[in-house]
Every structure is written in structure tokens, then in C-alpha cells.
N, C-alpha and C. Protein backbone atom coordinates (compact mmCIF):
# COMPACT_ATOMS: atom_id res chain seq x y z
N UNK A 1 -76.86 -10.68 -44.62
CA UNK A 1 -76.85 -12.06 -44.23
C UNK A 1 -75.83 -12.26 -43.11
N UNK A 2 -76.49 -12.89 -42.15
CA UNK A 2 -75.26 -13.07 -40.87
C UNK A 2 -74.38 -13.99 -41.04
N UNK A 3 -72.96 -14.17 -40.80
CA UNK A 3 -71.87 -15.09 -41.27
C UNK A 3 -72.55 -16.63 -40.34
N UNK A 4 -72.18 -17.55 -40.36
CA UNK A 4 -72.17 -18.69 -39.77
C UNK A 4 -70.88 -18.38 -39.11
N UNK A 5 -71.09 -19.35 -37.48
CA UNK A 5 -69.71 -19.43 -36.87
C UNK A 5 -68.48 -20.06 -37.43
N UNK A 6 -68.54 -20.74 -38.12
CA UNK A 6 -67.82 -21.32 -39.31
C UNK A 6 -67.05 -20.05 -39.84
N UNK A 7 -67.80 -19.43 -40.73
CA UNK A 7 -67.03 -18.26 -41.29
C UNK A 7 -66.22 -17.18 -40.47
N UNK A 8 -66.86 -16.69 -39.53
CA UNK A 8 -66.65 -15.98 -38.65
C UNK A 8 -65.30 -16.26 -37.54
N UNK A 9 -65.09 -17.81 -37.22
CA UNK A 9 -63.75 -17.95 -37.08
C UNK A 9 -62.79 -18.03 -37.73
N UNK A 10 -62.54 -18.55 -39.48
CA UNK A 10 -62.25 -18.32 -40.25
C UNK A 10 -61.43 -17.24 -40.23
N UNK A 11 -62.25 -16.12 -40.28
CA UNK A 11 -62.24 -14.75 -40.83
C UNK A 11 -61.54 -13.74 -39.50
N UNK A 12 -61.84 -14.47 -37.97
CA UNK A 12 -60.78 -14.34 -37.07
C UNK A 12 -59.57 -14.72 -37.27
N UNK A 13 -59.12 -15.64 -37.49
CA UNK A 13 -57.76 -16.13 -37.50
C UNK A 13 -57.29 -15.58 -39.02
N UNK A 14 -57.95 -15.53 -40.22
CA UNK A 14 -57.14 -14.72 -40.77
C UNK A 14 -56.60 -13.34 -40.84
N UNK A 15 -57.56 -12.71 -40.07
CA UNK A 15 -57.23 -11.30 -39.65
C UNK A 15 -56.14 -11.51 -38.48
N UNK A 16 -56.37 -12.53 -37.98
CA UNK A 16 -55.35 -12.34 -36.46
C UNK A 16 -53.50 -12.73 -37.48
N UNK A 17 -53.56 -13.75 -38.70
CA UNK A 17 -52.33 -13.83 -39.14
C UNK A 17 -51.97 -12.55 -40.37
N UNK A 18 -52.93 -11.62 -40.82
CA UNK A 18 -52.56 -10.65 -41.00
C UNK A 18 -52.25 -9.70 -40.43
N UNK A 19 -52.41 -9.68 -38.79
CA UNK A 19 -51.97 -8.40 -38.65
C UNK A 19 -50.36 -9.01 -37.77
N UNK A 20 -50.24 -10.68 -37.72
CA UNK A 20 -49.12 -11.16 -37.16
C UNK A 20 -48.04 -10.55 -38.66
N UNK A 21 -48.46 -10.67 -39.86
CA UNK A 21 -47.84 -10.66 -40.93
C UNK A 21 -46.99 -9.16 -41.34
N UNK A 22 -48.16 -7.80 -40.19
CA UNK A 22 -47.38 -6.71 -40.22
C UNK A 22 -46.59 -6.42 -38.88
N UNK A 23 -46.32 -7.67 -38.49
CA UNK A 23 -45.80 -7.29 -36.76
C UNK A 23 -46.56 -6.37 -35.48
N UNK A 24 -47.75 -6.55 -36.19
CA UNK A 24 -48.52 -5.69 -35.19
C UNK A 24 -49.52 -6.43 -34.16
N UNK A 25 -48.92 -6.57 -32.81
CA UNK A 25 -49.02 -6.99 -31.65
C UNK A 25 -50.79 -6.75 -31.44
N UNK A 26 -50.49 -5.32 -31.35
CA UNK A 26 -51.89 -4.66 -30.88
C UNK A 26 -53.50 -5.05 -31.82
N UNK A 27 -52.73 -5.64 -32.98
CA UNK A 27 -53.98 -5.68 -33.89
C UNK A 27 -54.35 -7.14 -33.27
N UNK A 28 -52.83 -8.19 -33.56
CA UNK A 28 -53.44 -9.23 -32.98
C UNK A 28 -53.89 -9.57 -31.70
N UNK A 29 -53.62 -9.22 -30.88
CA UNK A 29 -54.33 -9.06 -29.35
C UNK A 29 -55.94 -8.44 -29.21
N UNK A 30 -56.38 -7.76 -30.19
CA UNK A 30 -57.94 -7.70 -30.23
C UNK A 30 -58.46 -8.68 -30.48
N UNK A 31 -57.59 -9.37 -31.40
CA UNK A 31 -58.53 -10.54 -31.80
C UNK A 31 -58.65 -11.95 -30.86
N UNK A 32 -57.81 -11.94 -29.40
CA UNK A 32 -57.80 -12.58 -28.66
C UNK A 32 -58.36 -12.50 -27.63
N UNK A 33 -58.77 -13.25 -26.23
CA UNK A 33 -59.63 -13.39 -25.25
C UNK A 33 -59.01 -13.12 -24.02
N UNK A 34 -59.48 -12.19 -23.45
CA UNK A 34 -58.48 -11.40 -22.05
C UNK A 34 -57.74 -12.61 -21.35
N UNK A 35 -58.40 -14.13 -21.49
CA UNK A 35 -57.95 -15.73 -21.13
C UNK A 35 -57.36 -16.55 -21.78
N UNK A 36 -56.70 -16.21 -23.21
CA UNK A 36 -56.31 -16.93 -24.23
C UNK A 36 -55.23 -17.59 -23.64
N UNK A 37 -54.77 -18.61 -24.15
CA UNK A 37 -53.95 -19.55 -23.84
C UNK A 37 -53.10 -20.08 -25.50
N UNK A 38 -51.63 -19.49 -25.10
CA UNK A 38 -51.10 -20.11 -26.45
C UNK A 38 -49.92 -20.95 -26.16
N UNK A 39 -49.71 -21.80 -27.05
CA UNK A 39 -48.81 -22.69 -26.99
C UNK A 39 -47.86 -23.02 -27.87
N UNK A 40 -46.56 -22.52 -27.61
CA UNK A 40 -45.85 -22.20 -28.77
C UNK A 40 -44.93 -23.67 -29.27
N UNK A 41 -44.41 -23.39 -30.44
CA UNK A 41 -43.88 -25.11 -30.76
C UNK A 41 -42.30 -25.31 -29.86
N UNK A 42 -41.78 -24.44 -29.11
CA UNK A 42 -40.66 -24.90 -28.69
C UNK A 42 -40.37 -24.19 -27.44
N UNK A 43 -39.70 -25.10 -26.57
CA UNK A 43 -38.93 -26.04 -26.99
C UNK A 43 -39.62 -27.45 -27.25
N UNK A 44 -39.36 -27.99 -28.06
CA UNK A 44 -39.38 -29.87 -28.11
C UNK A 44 -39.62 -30.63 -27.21
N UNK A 45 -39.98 -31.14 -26.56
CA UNK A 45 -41.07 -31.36 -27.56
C UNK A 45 -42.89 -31.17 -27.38
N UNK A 46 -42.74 -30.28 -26.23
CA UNK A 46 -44.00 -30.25 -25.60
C UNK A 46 -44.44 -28.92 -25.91
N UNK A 47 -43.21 -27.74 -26.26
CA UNK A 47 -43.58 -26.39 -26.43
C UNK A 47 -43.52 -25.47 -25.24
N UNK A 48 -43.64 -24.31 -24.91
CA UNK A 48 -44.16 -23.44 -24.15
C UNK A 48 -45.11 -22.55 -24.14
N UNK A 49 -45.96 -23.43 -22.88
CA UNK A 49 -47.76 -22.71 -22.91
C UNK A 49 -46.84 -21.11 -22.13
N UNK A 50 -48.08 -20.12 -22.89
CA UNK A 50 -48.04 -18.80 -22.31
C UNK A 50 -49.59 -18.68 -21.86
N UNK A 51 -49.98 -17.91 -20.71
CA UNK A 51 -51.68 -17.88 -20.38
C UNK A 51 -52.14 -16.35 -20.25
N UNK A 52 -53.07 -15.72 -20.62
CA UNK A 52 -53.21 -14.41 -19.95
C UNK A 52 -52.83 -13.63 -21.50
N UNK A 53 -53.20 -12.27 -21.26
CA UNK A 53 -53.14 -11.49 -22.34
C UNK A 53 -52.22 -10.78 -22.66
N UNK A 54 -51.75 -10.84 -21.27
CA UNK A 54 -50.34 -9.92 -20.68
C UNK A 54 -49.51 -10.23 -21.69
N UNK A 55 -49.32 -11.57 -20.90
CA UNK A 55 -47.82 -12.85 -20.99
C UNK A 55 -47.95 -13.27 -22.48
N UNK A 56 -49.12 -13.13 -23.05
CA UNK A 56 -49.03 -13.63 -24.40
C UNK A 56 -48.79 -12.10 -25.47
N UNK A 57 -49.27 -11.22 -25.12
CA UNK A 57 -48.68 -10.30 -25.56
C UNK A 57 -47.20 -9.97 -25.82
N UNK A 58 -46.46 -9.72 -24.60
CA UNK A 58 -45.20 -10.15 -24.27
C UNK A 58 -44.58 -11.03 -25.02
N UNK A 59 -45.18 -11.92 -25.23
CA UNK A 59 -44.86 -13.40 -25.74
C UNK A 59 -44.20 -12.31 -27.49
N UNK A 60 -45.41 -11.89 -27.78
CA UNK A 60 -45.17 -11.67 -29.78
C UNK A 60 -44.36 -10.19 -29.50
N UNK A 61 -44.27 -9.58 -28.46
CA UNK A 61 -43.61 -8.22 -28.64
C UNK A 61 -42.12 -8.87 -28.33
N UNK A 62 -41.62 -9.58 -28.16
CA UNK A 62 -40.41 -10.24 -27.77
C UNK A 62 -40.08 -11.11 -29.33
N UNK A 63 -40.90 -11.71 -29.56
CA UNK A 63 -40.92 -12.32 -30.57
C UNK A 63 -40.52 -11.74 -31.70
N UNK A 64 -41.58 -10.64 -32.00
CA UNK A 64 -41.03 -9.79 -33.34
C UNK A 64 -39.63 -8.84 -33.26
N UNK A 65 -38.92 -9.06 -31.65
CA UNK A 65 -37.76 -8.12 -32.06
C UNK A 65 -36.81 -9.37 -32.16
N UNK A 66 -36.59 -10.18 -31.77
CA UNK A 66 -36.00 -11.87 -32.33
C UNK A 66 -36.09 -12.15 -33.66
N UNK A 67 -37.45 -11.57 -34.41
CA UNK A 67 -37.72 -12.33 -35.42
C UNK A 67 -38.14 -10.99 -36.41
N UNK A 68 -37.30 -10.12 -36.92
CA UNK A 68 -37.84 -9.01 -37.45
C UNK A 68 -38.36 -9.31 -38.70
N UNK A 69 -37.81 -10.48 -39.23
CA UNK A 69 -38.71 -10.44 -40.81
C UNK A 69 -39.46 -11.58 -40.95
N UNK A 70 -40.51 -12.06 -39.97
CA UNK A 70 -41.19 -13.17 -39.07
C UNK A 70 -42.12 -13.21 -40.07
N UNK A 71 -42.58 -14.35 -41.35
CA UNK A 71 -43.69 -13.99 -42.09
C UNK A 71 -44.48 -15.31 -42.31
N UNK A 72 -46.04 -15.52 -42.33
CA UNK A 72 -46.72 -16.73 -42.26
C UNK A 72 -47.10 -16.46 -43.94
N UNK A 73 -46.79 -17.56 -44.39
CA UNK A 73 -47.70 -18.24 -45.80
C UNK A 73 -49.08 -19.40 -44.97
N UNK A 74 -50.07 -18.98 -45.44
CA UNK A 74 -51.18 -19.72 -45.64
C UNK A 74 -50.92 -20.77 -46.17
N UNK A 75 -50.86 -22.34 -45.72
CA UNK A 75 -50.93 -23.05 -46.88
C UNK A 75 -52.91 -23.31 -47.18
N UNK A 76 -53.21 -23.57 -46.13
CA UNK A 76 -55.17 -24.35 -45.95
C UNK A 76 -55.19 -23.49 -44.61
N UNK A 77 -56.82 -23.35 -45.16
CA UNK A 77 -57.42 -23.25 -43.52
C UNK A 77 -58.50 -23.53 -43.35
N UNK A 78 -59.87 -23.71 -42.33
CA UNK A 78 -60.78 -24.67 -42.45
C UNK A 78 -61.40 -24.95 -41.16
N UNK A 79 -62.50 -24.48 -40.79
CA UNK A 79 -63.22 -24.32 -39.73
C UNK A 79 -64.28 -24.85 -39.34
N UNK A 80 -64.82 -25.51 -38.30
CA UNK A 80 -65.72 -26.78 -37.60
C UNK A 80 -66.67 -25.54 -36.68
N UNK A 81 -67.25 -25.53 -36.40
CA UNK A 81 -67.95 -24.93 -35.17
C UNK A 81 -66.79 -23.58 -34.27
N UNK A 82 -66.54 -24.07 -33.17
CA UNK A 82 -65.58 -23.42 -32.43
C UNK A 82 -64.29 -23.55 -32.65
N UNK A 83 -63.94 -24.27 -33.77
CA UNK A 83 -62.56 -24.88 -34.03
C UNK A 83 -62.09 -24.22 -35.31
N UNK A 84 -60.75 -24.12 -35.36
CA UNK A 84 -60.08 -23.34 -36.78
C UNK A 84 -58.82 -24.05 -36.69
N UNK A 85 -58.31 -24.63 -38.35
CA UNK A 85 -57.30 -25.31 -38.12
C UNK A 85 -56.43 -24.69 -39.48
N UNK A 86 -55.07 -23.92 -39.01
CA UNK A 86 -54.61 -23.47 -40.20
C UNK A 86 -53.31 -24.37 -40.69
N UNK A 87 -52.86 -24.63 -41.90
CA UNK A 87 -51.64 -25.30 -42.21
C UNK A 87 -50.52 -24.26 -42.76
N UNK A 88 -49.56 -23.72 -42.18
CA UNK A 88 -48.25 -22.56 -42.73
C UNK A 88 -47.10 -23.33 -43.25
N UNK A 89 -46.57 -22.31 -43.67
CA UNK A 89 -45.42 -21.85 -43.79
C UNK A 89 -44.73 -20.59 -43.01
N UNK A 90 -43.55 -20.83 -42.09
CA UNK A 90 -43.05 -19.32 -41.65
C UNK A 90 -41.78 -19.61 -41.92
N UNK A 91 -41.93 -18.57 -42.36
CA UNK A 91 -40.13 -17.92 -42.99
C UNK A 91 -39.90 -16.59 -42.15
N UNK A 92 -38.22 -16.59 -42.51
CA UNK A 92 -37.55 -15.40 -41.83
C UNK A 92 -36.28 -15.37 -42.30
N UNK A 93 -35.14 -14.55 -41.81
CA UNK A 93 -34.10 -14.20 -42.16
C UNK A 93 -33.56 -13.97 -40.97
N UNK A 94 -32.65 -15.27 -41.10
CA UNK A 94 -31.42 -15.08 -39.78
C UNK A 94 -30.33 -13.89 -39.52
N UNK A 95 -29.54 -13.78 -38.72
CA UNK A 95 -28.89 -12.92 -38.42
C UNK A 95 -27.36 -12.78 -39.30
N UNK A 96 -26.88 -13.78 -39.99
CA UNK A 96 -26.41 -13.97 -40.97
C UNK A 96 -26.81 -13.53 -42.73
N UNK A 97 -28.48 -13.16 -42.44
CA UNK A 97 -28.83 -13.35 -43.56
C UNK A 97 -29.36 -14.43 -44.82
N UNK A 98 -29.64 -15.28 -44.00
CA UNK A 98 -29.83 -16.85 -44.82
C UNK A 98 -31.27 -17.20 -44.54
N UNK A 99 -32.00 -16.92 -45.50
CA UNK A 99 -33.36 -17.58 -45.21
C UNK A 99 -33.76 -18.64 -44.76
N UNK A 100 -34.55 -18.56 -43.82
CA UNK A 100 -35.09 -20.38 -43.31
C UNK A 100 -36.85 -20.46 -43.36
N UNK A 101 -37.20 -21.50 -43.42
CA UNK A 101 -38.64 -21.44 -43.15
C UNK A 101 -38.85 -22.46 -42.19
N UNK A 102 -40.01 -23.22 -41.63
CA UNK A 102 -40.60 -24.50 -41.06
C UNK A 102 -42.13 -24.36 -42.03
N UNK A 103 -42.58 -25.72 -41.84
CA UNK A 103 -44.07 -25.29 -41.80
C UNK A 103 -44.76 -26.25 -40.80
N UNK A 104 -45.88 -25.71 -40.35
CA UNK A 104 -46.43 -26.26 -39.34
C UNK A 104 -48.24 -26.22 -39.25
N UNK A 105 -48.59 -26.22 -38.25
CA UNK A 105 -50.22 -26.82 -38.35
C UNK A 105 -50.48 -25.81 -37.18
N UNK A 106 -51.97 -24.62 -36.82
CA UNK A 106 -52.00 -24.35 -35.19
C UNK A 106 -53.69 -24.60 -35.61
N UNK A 107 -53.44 -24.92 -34.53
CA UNK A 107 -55.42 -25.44 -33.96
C UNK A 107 -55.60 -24.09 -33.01
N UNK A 108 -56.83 -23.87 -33.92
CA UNK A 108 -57.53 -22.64 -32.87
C UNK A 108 -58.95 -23.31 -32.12
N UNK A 109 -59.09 -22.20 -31.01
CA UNK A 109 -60.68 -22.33 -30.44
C UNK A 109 -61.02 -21.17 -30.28
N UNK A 110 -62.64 -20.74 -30.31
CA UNK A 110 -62.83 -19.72 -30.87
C UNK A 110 -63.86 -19.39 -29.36
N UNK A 111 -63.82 -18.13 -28.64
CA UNK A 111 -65.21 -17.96 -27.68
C UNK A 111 -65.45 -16.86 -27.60
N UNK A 112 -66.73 -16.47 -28.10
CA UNK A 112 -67.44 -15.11 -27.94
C UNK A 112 -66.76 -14.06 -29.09
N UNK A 113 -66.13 -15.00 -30.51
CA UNK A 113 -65.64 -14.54 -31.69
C UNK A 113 -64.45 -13.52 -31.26
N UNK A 114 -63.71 -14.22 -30.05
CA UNK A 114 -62.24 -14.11 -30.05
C UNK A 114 -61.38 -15.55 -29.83
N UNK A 115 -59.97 -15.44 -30.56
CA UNK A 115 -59.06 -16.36 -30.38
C UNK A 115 -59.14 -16.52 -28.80
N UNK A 116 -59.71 -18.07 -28.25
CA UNK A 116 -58.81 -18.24 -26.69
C UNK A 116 -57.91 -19.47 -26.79
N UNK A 117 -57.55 -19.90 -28.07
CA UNK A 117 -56.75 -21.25 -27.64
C UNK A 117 -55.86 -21.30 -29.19
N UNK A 118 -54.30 -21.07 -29.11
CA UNK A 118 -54.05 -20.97 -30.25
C UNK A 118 -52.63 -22.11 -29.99
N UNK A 119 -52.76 -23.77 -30.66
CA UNK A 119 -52.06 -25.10 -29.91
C UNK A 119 -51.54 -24.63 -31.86
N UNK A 120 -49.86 -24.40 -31.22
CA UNK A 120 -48.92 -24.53 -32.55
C UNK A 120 -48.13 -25.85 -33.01
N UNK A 121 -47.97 -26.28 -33.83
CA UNK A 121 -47.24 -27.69 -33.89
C UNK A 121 -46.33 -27.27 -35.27
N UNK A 122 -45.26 -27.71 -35.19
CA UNK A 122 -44.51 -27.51 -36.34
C UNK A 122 -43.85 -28.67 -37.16
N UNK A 123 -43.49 -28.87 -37.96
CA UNK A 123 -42.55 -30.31 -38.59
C UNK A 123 -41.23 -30.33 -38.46
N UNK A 124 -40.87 -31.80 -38.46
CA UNK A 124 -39.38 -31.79 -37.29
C UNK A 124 -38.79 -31.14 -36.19
């Protein structure tokens, strides 16, 4: 039985936050669009867009050495056509050692059953 696009983005973005979940760049970058466009929650309040596969690559290989114990909880997730909308939790461990989390909301768009639009929003 063939998935519906529904499922099928779904099932993108959770593979794309499992392989964010083992720090592995390369896994999540398959699952993205040589054009993807991401938009990260900071700075405040508008964020910083990254474009290109390069620069967004870059973007999480920089990221995970900043953020070595960088981990997403699922809270919901829930998919429209071309659209995927997940609700987290990310936690980590500062350089002190003191756990912190946020949780936040990212809206995906989905083309040709890769991530090209991944808009992050976080709380406070």
C-alpha cells in the first residue's frame, strides 16, 4: 500500500529528528532539498535564516560541536499535505554542567519527499 503524502512527511521529519538526535549531520542532510531554507530561533526575535545545503549543513556541524549533548523530545507531530508541524522539547547540558531545556514549535514544507523549509520558533 503506498503511504499518503501525509504520512510520508511525517515519517520525513521524524527520521530527519532522529538522526538530529544521534548528531548525525549527514543522515539529516539526505533528508533535505539541495534548496532548503532553515530558520533558526535566534537571535530574537526574527532568528537566523540559513539557505543552501552547504550553509545549512555548516549550520548543524557547528551546532553539534556548541551543543554536544543537543537532544529533541517529541512532544506532537501532525501533517497537512506539504506541511509538517512538530511541537519539542530540546535539552542539553551546559558547560558548567547544568541542564537546560526550551520547548518550541518548527513548521516544515515538504518537496519531492525532502525537507525544503524547516521555520523554528521557540517559547520565551
Amino acid at each position: 500500500m503506498k503511504m499518503s503524502k501525509i504520512e510520508s512527511g511525517v515519517r520525513t521529519v521524524l527520521a530527519f529528528h532522529e538522526a538530529f538526535n544521534r548528531h548525525d549531520v549527514a543522515g539529516m542532510m539526505a533528508l533535505m532539498s539541495d534548496d532548503c531554507v532553515f530558520e533558526n530561533t535566534t537571535p530574537a526575535p526574527d532568528g537566523t535564516v540559513v539557505v543552501g545545503k552547504e550553509a545549512v549543513t555548516q549550520f548543524w556541524q557547528e551546532f553539534f560541536r556548541q551543543s554536544p549533548q543537543a537532544h529533541i523530545e517529541i512532544e506532537e507531530i501532525f501533517g497537512l499535505g506539504y506541511r509538517c508541524v512538530m511541537r519539542w522539547r530540546y535539552e542539553w547540558v551546559d558547560g558548567a554542567g547544568e541542564k537546560g531545556y526550551v520547548r518550541g514549535v518548527d513548521i516544515f514544507q515538504l518537496k519531492d519527499d525532502l525537507i525544503s523549509l524547516k521555520l523554528s520558533y521557540v517559547k520565551g
